[in-house]
N, C-alpha and C. Protein backbone atom coordinates (compact mmCIF):
# COMPACT_ATOMS: atom_id res chain seq x y z
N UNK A 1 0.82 -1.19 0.00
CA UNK A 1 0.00 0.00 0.00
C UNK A 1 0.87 1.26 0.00
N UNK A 2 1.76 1.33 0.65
CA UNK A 2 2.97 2.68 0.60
C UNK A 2 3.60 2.69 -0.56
N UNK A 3 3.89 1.54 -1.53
CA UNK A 3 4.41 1.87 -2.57
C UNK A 3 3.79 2.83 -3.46
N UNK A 4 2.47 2.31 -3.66
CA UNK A 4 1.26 2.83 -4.52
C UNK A 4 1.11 4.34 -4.32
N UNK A 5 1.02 4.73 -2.84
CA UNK A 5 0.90 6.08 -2.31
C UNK A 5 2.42 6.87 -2.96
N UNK A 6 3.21 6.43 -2.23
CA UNK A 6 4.76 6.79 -2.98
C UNK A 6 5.17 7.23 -4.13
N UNK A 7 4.60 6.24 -4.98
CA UNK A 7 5.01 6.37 -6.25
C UNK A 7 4.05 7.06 -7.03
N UNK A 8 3.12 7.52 -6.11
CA UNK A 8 1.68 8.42 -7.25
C UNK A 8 2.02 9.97 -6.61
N UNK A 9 3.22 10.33 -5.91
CA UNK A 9 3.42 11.63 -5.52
C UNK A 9 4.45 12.05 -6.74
N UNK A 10 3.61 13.33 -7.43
CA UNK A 10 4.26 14.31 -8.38
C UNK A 10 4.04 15.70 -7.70
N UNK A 11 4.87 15.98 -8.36
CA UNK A 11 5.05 17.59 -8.23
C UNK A 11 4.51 18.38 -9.62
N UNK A 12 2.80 18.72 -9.25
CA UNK A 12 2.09 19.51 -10.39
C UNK A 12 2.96 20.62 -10.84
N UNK A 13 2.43 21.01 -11.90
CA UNK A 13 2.55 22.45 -12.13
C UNK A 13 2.52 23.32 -11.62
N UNK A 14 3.47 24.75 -11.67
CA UNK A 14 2.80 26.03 -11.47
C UNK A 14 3.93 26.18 -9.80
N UNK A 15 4.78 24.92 -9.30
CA UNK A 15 5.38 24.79 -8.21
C UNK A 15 6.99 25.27 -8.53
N UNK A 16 7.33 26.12 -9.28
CA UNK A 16 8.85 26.45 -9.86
C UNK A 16 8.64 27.38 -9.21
N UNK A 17 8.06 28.38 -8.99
CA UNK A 17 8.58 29.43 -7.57
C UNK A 17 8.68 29.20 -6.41
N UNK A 18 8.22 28.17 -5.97
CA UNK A 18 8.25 28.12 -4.44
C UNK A 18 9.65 27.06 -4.69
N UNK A 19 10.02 26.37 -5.60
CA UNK A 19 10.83 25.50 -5.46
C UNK A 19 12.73 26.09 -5.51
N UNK A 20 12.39 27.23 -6.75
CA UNK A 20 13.41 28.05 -7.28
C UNK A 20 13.80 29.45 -5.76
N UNK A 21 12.53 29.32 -4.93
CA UNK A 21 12.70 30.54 -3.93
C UNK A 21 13.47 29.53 -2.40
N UNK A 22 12.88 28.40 -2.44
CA UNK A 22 14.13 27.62 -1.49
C UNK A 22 15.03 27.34 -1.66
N UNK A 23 15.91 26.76 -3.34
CA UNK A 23 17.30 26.71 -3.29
C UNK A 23 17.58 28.12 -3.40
N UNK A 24 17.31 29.36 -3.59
CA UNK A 24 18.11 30.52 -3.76
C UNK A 24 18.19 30.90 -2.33
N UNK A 25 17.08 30.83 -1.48
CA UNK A 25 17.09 31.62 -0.19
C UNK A 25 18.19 30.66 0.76
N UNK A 26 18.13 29.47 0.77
CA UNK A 26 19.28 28.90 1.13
C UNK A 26 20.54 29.19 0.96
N UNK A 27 21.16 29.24 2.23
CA UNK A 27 22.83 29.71 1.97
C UNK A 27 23.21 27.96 2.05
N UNK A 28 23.69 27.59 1.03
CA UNK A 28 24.18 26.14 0.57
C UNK A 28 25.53 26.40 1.15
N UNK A 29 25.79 25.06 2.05
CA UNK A 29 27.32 24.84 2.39
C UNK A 29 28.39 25.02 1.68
N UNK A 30 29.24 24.99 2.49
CA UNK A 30 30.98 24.59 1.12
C UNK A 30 30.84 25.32 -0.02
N UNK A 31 29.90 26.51 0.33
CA UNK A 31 30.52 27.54 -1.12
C UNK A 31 29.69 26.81 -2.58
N UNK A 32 28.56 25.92 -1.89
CA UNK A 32 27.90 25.32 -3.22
C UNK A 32 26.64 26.44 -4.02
N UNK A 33 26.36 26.64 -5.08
CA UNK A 33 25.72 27.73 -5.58
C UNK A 33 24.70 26.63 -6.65
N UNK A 34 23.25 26.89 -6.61
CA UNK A 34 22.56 26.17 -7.37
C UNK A 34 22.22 27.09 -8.73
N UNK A 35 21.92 26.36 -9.74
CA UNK A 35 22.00 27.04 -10.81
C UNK A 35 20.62 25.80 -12.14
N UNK A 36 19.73 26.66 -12.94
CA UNK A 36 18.83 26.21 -14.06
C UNK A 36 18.34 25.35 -13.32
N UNK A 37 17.16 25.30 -11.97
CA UNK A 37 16.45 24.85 -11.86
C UNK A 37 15.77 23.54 -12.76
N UNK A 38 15.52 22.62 -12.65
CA UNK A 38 14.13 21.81 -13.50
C UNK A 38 13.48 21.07 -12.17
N UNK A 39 12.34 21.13 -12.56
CA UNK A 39 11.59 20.43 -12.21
C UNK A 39 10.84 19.46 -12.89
N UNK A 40 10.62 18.39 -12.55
CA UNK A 40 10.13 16.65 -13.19
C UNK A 40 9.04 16.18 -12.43
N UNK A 41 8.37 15.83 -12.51
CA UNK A 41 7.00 14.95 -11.77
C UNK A 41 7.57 14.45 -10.76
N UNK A 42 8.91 13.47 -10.80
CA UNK A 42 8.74 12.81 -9.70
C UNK A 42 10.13 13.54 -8.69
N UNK A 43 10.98 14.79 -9.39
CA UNK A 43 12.08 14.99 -8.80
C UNK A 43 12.61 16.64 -8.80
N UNK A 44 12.67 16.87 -7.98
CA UNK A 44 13.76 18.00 -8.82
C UNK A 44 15.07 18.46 -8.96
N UNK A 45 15.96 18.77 -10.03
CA UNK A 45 17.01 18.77 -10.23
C UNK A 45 18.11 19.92 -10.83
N UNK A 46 19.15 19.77 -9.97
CA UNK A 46 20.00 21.20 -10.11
C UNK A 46 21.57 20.82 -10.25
N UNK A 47 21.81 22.05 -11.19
CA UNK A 47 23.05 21.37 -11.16
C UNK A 47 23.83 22.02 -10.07
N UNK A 48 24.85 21.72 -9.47
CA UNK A 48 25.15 22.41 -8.04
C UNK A 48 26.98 22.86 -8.30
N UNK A 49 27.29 24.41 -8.64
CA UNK A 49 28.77 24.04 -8.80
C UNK A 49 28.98 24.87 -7.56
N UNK A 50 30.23 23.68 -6.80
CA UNK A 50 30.66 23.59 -5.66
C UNK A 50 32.32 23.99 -6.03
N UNK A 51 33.48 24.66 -4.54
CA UNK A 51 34.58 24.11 -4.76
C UNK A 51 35.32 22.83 -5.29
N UNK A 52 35.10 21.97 -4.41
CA UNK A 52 35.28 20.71 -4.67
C UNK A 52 34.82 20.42 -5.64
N UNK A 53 33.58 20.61 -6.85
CA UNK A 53 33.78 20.26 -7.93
C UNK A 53 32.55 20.64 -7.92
N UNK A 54 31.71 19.68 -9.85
CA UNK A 54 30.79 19.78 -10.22
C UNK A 54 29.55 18.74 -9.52
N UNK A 55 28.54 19.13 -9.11
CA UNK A 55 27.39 17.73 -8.73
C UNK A 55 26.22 18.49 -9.25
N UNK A 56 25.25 17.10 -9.23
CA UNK A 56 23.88 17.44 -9.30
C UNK A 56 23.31 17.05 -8.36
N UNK A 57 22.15 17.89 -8.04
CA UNK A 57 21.41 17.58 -6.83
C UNK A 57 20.03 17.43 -7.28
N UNK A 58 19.39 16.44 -6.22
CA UNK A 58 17.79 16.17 -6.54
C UNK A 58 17.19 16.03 -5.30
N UNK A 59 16.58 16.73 -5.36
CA UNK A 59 15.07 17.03 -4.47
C UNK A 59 14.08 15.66 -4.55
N UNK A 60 14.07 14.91 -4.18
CA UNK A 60 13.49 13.63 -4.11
C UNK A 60 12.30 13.48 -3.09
N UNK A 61 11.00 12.99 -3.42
CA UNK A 61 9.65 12.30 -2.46
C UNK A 61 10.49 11.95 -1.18
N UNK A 62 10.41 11.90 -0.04
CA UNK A 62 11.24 11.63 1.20
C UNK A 62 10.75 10.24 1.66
N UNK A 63 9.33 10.18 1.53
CA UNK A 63 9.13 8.65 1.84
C UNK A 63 9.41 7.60 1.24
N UNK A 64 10.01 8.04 -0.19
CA UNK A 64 10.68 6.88 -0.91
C UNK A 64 11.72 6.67 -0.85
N UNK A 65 12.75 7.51 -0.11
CA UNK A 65 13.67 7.62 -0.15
C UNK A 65 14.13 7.89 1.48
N UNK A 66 14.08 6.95 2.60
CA UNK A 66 14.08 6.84 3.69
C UNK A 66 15.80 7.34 4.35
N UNK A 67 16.32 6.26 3.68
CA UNK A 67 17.90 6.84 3.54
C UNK A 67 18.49 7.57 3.67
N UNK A 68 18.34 8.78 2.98
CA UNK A 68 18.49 9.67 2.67
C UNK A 68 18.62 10.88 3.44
N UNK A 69 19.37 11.98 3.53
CA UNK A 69 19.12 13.12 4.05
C UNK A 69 17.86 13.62 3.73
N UNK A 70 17.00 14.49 4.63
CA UNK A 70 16.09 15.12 4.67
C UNK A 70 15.48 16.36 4.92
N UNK A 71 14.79 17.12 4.63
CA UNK A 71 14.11 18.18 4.81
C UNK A 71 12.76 17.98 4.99
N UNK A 72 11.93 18.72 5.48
CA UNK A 72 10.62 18.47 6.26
C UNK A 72 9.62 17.65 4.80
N UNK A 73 10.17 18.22 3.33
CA UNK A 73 9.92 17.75 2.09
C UNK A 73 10.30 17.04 1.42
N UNK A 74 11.96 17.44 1.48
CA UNK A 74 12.15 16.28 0.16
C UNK A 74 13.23 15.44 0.94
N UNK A 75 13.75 14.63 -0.06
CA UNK A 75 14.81 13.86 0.92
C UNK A 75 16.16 14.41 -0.77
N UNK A 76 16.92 14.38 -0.07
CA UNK A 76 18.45 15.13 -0.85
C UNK A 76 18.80 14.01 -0.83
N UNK A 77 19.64 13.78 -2.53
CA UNK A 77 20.65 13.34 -3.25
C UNK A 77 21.44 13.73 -3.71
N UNK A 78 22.75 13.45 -3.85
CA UNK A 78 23.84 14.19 -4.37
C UNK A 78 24.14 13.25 -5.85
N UNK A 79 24.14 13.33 -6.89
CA UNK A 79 25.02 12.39 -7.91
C UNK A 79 26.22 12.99 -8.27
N UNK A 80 27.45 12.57 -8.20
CA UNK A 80 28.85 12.83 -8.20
C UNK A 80 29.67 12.47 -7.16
N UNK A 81 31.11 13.36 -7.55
CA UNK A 81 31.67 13.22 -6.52
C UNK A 81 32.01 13.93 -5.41
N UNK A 82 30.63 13.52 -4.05
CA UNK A 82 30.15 14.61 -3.36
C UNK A 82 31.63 14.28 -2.20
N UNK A 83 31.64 15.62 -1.00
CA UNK A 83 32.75 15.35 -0.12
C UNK A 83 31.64 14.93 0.70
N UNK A 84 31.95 14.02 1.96
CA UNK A 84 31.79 13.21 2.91
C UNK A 84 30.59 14.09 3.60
N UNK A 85 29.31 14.02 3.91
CA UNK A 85 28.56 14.73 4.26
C UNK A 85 27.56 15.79 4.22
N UNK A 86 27.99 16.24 2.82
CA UNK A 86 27.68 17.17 2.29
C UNK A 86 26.15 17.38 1.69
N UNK A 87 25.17 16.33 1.85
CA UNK A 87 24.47 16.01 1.33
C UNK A 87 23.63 16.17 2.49
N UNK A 88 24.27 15.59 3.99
CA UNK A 88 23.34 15.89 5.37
C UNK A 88 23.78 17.53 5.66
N UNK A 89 24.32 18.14 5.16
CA UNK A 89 24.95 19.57 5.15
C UNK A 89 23.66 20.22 4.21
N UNK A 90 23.56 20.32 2.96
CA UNK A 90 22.68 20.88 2.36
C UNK A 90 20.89 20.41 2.95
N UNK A 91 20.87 19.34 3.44
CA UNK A 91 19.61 19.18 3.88
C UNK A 91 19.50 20.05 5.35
N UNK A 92 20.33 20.12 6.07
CA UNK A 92 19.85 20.88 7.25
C UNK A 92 20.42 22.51 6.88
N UNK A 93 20.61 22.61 5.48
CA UNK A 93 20.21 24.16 5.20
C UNK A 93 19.62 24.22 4.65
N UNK A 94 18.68 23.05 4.08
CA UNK A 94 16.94 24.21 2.82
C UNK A 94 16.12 23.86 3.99
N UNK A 95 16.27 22.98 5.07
CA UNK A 95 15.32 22.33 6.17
C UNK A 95 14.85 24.05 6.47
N UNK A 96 14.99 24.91 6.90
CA UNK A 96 14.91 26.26 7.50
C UNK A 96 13.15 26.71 6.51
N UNK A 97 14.04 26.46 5.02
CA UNK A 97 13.08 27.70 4.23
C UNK A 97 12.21 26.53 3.67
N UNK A 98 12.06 25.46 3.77
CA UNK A 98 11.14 24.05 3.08
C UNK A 98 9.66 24.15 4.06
N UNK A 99 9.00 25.18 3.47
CA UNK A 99 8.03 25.85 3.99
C UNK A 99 6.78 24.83 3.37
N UNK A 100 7.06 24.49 2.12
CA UNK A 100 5.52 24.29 1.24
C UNK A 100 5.71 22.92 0.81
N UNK A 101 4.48 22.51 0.62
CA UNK A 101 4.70 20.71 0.32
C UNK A 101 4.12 20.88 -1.23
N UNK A 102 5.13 20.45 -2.17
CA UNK A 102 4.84 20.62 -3.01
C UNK A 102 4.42 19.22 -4.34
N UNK A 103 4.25 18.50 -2.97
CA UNK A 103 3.70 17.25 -3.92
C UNK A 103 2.52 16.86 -3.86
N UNK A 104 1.65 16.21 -4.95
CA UNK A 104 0.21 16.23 -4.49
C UNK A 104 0.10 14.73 -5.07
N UNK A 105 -0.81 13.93 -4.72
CA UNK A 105 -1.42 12.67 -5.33
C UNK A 105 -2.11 12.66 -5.62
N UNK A 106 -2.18 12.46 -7.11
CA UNK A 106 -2.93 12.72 -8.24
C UNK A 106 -4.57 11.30 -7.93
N UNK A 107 -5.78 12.01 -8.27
CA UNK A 107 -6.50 11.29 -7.60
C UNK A 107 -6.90 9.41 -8.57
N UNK A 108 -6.66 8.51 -8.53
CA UNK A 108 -6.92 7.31 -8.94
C UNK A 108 -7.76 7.48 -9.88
N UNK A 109 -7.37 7.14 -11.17
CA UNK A 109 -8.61 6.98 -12.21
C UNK A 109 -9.24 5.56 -12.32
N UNK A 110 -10.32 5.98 -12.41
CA UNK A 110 -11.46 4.73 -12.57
C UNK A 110 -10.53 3.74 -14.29
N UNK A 111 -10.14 2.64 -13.75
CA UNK A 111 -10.23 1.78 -14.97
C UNK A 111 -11.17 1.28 -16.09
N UNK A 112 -10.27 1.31 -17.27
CA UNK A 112 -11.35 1.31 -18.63
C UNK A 112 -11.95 -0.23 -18.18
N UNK A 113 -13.40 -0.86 -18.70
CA UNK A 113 -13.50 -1.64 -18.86
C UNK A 113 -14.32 -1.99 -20.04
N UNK A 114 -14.11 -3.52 -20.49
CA UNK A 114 -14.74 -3.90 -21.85
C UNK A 114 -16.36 -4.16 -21.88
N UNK A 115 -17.07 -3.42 -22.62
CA UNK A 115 -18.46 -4.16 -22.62
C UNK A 115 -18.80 -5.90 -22.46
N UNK A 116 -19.94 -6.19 -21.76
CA UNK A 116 -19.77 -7.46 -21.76
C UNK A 116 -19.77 -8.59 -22.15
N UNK A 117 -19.99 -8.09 -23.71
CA UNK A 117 -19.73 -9.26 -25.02
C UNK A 117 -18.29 -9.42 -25.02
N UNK A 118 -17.81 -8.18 -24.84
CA UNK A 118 -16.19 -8.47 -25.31
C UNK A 118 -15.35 -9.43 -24.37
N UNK A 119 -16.14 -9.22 -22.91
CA UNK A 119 -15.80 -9.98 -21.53
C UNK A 119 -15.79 -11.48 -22.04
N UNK A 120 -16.84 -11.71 -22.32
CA UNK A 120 -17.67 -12.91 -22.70
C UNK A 120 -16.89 -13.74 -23.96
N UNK A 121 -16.33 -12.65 -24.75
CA UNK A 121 -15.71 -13.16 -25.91
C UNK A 121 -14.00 -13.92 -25.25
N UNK A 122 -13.45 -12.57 -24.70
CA UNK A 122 -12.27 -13.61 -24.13
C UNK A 122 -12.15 -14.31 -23.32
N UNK A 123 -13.35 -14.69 -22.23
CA UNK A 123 -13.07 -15.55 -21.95
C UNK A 123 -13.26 -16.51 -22.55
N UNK A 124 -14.42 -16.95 -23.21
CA UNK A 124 -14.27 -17.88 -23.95
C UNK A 124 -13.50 -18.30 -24.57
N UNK A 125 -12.64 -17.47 -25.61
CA UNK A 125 -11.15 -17.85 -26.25
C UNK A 125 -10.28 -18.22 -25.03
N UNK A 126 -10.11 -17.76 -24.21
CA UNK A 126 -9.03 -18.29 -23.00
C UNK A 126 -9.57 -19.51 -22.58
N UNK A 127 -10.83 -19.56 -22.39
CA UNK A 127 -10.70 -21.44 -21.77
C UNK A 127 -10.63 -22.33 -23.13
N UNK A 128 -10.81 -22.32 -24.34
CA UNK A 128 -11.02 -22.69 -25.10
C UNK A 128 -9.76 -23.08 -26.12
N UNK A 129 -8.64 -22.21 -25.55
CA UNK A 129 -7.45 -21.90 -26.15
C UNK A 129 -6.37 -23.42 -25.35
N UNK A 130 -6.84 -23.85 -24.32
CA UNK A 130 -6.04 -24.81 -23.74
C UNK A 130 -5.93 -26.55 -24.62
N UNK A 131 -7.58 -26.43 -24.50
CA UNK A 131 -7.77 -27.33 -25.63
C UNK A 131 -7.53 -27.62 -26.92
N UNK A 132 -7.68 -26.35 -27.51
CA UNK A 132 -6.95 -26.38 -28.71
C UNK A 132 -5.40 -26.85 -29.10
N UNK A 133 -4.93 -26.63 -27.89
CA UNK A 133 -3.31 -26.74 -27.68
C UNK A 133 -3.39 -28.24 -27.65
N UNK A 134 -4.01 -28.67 -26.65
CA UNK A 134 -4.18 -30.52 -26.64
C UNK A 134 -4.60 -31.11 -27.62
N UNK A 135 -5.52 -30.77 -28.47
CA UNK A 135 -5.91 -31.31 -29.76
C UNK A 135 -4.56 -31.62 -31.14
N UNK A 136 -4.25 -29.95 -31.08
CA UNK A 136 -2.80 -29.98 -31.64
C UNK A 136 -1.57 -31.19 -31.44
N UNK A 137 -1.77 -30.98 -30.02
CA UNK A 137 -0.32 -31.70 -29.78
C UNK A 137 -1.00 -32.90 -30.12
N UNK A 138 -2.14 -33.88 -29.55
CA UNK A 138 -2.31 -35.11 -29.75
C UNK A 138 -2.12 -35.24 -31.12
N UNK A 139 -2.60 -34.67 -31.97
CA UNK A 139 -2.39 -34.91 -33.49
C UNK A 139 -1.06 -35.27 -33.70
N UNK A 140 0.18 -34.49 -33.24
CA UNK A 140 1.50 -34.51 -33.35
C UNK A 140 1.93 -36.08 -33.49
N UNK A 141 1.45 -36.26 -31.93
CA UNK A 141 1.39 -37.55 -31.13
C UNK A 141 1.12 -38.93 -32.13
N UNK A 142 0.18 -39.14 -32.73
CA UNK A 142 -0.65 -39.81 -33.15
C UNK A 142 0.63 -40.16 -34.40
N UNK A 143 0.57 -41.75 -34.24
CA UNK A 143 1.44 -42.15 -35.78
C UNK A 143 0.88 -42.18 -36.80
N UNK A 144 1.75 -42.01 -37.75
CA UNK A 144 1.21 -42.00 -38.81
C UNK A 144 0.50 -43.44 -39.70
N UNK A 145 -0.36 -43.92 -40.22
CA UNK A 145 -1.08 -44.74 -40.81
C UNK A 145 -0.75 -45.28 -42.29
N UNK A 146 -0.27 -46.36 -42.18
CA UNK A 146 0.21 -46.77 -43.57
C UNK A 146 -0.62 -47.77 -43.97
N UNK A 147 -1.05 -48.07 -45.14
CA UNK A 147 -1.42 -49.37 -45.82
C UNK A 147 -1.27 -50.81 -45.27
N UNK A 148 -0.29 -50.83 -44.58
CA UNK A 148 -0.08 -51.99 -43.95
C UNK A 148 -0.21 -52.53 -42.39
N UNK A 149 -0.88 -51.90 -41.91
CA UNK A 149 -1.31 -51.38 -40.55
C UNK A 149 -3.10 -51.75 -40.84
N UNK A 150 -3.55 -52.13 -39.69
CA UNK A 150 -4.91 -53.09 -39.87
C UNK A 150 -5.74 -51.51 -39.37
């Protein structure tokens, strides 16, 4: 049941200011400076140039990502080659300004279903389809009949 919940959290539209106003208002550790925002349904992502080098960072669902450093919102990832900590460093500095929850779960759509001839039709081909297979094979089975054979 948590997967389902988990994995149906996106980040709608119309959420690039509140998202673009927490990495800027954040003073990011180690001299790291965020830069071209994106935002993705299930993530968001920055590229982060630091002393120590180049990384990207992602704003990640927190309940899927337990692991992880956290903010009251998202849970922080670093991809690269981050220095030792730095990742529980940037989370307990957007933790301050991570004011707004910016993920919503989109509400369950009702599944298509087939009228009930069409119901009616496959099943019938599905139970009907086993037999056919046995008929086949016995035929396989079955030797062949020569003239000299009673």
């Amino acid at each position: 049941m948590l997967w389902t919940l988990v994995l149906a959290a996106v980040i709608p539209p119309g959420q690039e200011d509140a998202i673009a106003r927490l990495l800027h208002e954040a003073a990011l550790p180690d001299g790291c400076r965020a830069a071209d925002v994106r935002v993705r349904a299930d993530r968001i992502e920055t590229p982060l140039s630091c002393p120590s080098g180049a990384l990207r960072l992602q704003l990640l669902h927190p309940e899927a990502h337990a692991s992880l450093p956290r903010t009251p919102h998202f849970a922080v990832r670093l991809v690269g080659d981050a220095p030792e900590g730095l990742g529980r460093r940037i989370a307990l500095a957007l933790a301050p300004h991570d004011q707004v929850d910016v993920w919503a779960r989109p509400r369950p759509q009702a599944r298509p279903t087939l009228p009930p001839v069409q119901r009616a039709t496959i099943a019938a081909a599905l139970s009907l389809w086993p037999l056919a297979e046995l008929a086949r094979w016995m035929r396989r089975r079955r030797p062949a009949r020569t003239e000299d054979t009673p």
